[in-house]
N, C-alpha and C. Protein backbone atom coordinates (compact mmCIF):
# COMPACT_ATOMS: atom_id res chain seq x y z
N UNK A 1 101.25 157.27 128.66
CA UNK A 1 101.41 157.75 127.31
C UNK A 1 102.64 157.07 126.71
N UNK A 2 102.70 156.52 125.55
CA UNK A 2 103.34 155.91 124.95
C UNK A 2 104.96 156.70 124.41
N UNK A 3 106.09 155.87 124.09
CA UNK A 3 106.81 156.87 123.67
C UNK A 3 106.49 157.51 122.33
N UNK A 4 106.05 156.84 121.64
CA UNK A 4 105.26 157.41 120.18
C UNK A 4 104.20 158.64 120.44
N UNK A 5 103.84 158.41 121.09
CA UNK A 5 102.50 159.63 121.30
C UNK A 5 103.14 161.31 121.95
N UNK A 6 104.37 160.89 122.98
CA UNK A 6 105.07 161.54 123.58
C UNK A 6 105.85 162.38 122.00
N UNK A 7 106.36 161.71 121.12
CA UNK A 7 107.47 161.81 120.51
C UNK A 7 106.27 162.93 119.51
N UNK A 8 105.19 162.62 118.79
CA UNK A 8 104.22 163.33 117.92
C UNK A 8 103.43 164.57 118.92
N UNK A 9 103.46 164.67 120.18
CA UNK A 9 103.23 165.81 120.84
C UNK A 9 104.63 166.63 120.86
N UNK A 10 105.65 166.37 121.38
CA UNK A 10 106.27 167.11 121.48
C UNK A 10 106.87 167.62 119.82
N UNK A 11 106.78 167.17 118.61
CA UNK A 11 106.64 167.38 117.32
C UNK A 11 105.91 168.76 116.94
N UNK A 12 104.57 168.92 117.62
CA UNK A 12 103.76 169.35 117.45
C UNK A 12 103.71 170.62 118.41
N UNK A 13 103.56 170.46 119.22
CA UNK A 13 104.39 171.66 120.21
C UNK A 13 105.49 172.84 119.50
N UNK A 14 106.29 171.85 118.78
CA UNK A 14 107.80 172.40 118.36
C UNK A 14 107.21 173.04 117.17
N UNK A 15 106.11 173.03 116.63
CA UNK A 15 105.62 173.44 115.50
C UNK A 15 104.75 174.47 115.45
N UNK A 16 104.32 174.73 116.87
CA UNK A 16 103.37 175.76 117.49
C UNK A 16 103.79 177.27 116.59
N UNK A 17 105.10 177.57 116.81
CA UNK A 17 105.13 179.51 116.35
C UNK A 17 104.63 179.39 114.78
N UNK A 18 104.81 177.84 114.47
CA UNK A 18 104.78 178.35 112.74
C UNK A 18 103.09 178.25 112.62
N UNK A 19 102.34 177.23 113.37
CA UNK A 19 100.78 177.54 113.46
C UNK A 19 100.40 179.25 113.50
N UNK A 20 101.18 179.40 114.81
CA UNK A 20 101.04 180.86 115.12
C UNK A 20 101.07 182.21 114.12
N UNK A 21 102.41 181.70 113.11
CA UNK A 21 102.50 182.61 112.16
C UNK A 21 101.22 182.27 111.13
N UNK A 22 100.82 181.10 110.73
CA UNK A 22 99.62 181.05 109.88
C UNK A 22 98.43 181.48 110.45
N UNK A 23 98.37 181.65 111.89
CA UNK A 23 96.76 182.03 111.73
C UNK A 23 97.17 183.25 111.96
N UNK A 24 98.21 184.61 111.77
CA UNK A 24 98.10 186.09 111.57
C UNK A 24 97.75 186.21 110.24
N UNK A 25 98.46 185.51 108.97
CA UNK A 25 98.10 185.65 108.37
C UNK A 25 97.01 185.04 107.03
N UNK A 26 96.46 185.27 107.28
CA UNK A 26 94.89 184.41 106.87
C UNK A 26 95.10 184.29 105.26
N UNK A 27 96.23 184.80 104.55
CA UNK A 27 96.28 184.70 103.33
C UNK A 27 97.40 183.17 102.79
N UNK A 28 98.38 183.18 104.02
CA UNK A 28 98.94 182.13 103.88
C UNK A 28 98.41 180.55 104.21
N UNK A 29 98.92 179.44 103.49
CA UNK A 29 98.82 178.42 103.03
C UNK A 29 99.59 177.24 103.88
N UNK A 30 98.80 176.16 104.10
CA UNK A 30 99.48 175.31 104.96
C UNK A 30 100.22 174.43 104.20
N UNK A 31 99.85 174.30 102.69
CA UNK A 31 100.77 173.58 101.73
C UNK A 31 101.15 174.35 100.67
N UNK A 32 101.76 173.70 99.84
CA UNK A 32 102.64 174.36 98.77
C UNK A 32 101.91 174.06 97.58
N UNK A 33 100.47 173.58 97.21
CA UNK A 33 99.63 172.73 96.36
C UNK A 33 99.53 173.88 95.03
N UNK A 34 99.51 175.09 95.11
CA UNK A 34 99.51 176.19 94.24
C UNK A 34 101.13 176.01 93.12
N UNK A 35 102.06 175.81 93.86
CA UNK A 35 103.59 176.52 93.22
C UNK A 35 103.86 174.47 92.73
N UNK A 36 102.79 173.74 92.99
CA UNK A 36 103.31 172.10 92.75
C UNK A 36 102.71 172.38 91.21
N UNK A 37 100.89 172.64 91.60
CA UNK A 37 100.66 172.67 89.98
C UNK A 37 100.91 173.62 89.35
N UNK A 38 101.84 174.60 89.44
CA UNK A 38 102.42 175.83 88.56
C UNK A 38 103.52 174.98 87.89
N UNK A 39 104.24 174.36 88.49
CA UNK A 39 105.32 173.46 88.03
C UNK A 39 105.50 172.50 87.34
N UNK A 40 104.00 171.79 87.44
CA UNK A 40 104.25 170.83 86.89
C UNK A 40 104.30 170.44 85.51
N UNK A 41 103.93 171.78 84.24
CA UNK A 41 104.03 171.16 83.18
C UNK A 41 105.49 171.38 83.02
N UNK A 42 106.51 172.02 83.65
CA UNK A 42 107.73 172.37 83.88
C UNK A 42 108.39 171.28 83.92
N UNK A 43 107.93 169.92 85.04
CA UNK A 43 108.43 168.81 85.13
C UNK A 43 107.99 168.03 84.12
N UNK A 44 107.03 167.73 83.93
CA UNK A 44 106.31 166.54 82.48
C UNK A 44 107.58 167.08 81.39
N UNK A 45 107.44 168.41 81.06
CA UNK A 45 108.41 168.51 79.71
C UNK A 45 109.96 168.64 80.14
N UNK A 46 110.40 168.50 80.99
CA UNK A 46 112.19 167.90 81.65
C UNK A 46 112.62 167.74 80.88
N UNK A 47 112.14 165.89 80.31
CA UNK A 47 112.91 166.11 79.19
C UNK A 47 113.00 166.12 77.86
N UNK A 48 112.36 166.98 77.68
CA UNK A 48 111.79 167.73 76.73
C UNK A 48 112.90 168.40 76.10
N UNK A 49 113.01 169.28 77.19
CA UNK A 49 114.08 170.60 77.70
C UNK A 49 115.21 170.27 77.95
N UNK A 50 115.88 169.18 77.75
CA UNK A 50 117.23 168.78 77.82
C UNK A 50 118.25 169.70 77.56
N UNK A 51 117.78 169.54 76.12
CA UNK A 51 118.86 170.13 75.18
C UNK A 51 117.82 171.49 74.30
N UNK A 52 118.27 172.75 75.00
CA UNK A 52 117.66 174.02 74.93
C UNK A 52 118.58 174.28 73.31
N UNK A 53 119.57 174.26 72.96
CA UNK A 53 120.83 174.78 72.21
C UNK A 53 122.10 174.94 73.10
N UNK A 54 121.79 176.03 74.21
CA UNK A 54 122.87 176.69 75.37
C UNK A 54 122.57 177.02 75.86
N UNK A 55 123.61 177.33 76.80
CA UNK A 55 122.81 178.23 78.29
C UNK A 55 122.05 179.42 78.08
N UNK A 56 122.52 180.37 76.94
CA UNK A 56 121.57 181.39 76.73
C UNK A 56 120.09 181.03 76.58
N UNK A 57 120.46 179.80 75.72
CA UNK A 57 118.89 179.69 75.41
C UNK A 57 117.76 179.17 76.34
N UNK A 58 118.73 178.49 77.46
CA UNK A 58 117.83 177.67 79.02
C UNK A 58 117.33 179.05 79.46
N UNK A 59 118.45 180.08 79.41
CA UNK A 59 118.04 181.11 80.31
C UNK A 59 116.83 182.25 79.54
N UNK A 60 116.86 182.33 78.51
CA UNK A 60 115.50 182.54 77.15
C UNK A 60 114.26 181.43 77.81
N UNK A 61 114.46 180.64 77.43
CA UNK A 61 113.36 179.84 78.18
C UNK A 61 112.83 179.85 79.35
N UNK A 62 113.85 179.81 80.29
CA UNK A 62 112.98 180.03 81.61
C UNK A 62 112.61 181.74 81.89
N UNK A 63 112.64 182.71 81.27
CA UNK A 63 112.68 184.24 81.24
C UNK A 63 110.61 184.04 80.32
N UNK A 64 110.76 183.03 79.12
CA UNK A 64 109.37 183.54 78.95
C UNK A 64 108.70 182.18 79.66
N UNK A 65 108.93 180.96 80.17
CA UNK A 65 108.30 180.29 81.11
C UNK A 65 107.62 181.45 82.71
N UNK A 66 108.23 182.04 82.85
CA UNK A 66 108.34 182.97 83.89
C UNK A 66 107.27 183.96 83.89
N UNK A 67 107.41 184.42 82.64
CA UNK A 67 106.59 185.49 82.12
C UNK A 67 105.07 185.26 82.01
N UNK A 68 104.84 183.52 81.39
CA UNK A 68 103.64 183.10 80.97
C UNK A 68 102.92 182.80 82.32
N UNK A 69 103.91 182.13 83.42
CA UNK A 69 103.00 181.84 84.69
C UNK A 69 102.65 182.93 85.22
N UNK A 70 103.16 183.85 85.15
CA UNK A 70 103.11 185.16 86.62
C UNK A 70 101.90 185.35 85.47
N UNK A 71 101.49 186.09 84.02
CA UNK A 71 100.30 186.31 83.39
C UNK A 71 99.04 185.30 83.61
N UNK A 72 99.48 183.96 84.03
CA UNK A 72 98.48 183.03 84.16
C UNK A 72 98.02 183.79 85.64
N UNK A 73 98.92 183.49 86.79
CA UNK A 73 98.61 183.69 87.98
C UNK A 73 98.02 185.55 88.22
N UNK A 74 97.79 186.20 87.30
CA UNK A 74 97.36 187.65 87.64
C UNK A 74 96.12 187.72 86.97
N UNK A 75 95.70 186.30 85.88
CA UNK A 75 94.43 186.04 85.47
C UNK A 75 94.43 186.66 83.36
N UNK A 76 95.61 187.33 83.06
CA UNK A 76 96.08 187.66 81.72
C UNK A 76 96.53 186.62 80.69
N UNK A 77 96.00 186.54 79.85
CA UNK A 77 95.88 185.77 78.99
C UNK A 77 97.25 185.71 77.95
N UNK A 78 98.14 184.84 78.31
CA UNK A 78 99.69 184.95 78.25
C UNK A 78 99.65 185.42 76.42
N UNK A 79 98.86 184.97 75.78
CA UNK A 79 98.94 185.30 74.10
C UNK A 79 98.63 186.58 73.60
N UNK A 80 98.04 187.17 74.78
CA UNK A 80 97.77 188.35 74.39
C UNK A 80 98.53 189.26 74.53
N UNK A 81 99.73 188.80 75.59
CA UNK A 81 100.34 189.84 76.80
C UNK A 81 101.58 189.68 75.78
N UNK A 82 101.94 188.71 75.36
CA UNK A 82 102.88 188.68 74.53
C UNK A 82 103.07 189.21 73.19
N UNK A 83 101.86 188.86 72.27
CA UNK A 83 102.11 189.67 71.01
C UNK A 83 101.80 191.32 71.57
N UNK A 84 101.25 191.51 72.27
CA UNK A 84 100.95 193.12 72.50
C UNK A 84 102.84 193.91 73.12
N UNK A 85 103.48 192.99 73.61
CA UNK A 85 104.83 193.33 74.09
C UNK A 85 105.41 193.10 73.18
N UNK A 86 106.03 192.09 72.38
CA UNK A 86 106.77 191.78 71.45
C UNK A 86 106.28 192.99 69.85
N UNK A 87 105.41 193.41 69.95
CA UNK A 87 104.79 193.96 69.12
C UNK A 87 105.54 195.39 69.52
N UNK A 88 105.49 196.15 70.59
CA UNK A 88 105.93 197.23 71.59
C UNK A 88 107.50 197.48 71.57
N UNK A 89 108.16 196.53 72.22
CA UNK A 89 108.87 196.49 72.29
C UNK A 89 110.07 197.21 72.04
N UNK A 90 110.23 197.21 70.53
CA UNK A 90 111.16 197.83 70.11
C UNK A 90 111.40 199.11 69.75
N UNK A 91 110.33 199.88 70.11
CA UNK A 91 109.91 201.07 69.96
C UNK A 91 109.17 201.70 71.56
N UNK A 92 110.09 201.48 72.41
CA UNK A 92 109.28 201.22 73.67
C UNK A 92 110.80 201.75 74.61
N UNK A 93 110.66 202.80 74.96
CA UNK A 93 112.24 203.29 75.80
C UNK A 93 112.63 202.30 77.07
N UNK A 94 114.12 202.47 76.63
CA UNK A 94 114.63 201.26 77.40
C UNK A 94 114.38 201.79 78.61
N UNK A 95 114.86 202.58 79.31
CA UNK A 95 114.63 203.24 80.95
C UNK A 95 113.05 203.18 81.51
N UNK A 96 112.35 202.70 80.15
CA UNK A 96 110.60 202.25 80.79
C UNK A 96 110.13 200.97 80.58
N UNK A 97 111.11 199.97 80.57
CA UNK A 97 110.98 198.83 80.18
C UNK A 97 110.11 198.33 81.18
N UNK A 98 110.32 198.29 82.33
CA UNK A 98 109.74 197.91 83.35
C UNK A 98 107.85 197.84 83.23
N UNK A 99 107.64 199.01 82.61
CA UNK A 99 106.17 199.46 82.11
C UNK A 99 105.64 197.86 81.38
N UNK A 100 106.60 197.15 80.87
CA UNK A 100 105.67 196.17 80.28
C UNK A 100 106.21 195.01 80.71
N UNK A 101 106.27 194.66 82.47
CA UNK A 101 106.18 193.78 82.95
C UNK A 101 104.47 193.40 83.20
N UNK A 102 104.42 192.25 83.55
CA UNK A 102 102.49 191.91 83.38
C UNK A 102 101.95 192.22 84.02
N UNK A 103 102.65 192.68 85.56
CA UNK A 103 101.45 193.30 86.63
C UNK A 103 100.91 195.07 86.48
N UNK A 104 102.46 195.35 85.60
CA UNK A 104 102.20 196.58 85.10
C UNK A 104 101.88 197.18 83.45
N UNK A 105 101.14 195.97 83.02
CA UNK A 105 100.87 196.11 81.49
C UNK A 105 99.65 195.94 82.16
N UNK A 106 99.13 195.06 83.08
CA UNK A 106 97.54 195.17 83.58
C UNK A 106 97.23 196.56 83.93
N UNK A 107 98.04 196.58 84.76
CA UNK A 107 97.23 198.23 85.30
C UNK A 107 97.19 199.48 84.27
N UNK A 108 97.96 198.86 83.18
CA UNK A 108 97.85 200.56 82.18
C UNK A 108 96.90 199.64 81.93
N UNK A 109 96.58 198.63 81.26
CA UNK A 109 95.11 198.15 80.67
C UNK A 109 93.62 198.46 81.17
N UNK A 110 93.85 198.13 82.36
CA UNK A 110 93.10 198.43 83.49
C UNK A 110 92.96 199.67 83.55
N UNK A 111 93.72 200.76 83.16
CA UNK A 111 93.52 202.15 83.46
C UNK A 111 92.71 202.93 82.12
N UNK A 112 93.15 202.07 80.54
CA UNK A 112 92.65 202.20 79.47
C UNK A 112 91.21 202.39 79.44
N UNK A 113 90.64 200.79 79.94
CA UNK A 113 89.91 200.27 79.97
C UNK A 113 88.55 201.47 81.18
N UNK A 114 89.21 201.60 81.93
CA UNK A 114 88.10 202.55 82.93
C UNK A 114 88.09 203.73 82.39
N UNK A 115 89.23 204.39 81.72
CA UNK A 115 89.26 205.80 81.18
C UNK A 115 88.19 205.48 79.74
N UNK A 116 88.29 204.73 79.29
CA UNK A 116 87.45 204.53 77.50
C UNK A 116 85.77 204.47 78.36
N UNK A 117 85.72 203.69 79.50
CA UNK A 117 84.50 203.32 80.04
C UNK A 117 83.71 204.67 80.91
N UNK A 118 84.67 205.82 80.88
CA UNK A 118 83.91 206.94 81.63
C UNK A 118 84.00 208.32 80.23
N UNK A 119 84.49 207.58 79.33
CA UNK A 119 84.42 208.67 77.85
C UNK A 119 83.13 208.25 77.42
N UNK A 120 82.47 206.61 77.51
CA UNK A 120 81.68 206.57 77.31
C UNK A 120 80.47 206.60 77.66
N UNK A 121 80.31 206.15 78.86
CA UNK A 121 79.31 207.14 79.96
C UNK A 121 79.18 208.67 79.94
N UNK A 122 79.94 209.35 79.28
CA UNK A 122 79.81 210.76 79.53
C UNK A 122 79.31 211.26 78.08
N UNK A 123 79.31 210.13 76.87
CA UNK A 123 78.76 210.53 75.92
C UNK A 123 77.37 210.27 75.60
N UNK A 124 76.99 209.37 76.31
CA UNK A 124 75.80 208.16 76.37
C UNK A 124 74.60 209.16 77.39
């Protein structure tokens, strides 16, 4: 056996627990191919994004960049999720703010949506 062949087994060996940890869990990913194309219109517009105004405003930007992927990635349609919050908002108690983060603006939707759907089954 060659020293090359020696050198890519024992590589591979050394890599064994992390195999191990992927096949417990059957949901995880052997590449990163998901969080590359989440990113990438992030990178195309770089420099774009140079010059935000200020740091407040980088940090404004990446707060609704943030906002629009996690709504992409939960399957919510970021235009909707937004005027329906920005609309809310200000009339919306601060200590329940949390209520209109997107995984939890789905589930009151989601909860709307089944409650309107068994008012109407029960009238029908």
């Amino acid at each position: 056996m060659s020293l090359l062949s020696r050198m890519a087994l024992g590589y591979t060996l050394d890599l064994a627990p992390h195999f191990e940890n992927f096949l417990n869990h059957p949901d995880a990913r052997l590449d990163n191919n998901v969080a590359e194309r989440a990113i990438r219109p992030l990178t195309i517009g770089r420099k774009n994004w140079l010059f935000v105004g200020s740091e407040d405003g980088g940090h404004a930007a990446a707060t609704i960049l943030s906002l629009i992927q996690t709504c992409r990635n939960l399957g919510i349609n970021p235009q909707e999720y937004l005027e329906d919050v920005l609309r809310r908002i200000m009339s919306h108690p601060a200590k329940r703010i949390d209520e209109l983060l997107p995984d939890r603006w789905l589930a009151s939707r989601q909860k709307i949506a089944a409650s309107q759907t068994a008012s109407q089954d029960g009238l029908g």
